[in-house]
Protein backbone atom coordinates (compact mmCIF):
# COMPACT_ATOMS: atom_id res chain seq x y z
CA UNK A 1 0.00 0.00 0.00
CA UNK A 2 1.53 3.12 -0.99
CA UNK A 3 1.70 6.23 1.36
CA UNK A 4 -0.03 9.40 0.81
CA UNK A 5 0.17 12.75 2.58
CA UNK A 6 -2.72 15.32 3.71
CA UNK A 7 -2.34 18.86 3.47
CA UNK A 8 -2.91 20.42 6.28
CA UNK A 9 -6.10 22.19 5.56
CA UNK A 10 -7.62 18.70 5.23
CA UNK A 11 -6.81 17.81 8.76
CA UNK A 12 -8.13 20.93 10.11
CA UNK A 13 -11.59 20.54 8.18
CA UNK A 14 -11.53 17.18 9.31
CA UNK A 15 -10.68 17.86 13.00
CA UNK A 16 -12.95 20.76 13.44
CA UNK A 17 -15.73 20.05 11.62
CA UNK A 18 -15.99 16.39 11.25
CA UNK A 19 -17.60 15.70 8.43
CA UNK A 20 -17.49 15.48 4.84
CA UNK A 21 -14.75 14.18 2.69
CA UNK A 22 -11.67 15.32 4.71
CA UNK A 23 -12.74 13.89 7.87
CA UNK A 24 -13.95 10.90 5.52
CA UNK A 25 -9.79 10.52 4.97
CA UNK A 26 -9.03 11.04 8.50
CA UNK A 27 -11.58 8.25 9.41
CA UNK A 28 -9.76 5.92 6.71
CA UNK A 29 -6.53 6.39 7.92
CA UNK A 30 -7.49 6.19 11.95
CA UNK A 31 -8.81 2.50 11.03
CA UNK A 32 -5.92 1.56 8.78
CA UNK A 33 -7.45 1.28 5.07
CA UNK A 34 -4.89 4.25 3.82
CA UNK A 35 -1.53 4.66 5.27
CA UNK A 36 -0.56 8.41 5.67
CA UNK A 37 3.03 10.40 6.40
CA UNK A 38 3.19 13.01 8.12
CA UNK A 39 6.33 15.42 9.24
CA UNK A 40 7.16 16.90 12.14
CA UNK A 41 6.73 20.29 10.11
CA UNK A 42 3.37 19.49 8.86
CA UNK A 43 2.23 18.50 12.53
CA UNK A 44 3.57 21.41 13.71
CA UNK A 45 1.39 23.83 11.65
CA UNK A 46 -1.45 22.19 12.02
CA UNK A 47 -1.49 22.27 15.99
CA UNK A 48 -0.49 26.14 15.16
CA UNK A 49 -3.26 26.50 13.42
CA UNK A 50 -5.37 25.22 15.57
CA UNK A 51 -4.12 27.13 18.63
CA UNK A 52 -4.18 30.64 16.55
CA UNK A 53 -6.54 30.61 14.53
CA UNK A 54 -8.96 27.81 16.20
CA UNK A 55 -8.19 28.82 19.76
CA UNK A 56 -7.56 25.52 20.52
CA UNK A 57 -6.85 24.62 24.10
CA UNK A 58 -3.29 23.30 25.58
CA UNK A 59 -5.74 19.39 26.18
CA UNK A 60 -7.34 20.18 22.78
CA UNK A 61 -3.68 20.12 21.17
CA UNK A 62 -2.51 17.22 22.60
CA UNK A 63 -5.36 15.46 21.81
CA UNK A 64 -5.27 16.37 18.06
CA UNK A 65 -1.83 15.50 18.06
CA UNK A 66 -2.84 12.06 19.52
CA UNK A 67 -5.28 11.31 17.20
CA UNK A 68 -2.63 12.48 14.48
CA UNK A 69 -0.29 10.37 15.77
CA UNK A 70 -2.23 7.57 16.12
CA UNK A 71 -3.43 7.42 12.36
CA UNK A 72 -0.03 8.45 10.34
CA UNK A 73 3.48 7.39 9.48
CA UNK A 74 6.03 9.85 10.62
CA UNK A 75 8.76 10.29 8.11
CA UNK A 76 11.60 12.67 7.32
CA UNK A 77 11.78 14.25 4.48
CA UNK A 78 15.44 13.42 3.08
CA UNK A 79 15.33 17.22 1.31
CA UNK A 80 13.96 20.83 1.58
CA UNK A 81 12.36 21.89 -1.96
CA UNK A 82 11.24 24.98 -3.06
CA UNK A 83 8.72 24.64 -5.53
CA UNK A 84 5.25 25.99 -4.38
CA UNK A 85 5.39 30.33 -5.18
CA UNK A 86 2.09 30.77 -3.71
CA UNK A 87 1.76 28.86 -0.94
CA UNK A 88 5.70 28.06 0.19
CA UNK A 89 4.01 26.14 3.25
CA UNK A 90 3.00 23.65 0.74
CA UNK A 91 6.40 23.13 0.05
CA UNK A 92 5.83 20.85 2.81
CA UNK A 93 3.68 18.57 0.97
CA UNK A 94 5.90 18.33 -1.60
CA UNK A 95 8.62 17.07 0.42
């Protein structure tokens, strides 16, 4: 099974508003029928996000990053590209 990797919008749709098809994906790789990678800089702006712009709670964070955690692959990206002008965060993606 090959691995794919969410942008970090999806996990924030999915986390917040759980439903639809980003919290669809997040469901799919929580029981195992996708496998998903995830870096330590993608997990770090999504519990960012959350706590800025979400007003997420200390509890809250550590829970998304549980249930993060709990459903992904984390892997380290073996390069830093440069590739994505309008979005450089995407960048992550990417790598």
């Amino acid at each position: 099974m090959d691995r794919i990797t969410i942008d970090t919008n999806i996990y924030i749709s999915a986390l917040n508003f759980q439903r639809g098809k980003p919290h669809q994906l997040l469901q799919m790789a929580m029981e195992g029928e996708v496998r998903v990678a995830i870096s330590d800089a993608i997990m770090a702006e999504v519990l960012r996000i959350m706590r800025d712009k979400f007003h997420a709670t200390p509890e809250d964070l550590l829970e998304t990053e549980a249930i993060i955690a709990s459903s992904t692959e984390r892997v380290t990206p073996k390069q830093t590209l440069k590739v994505v002008k309008d979005d450089p965060d995407d960048d992550r993606i990417v790598e």
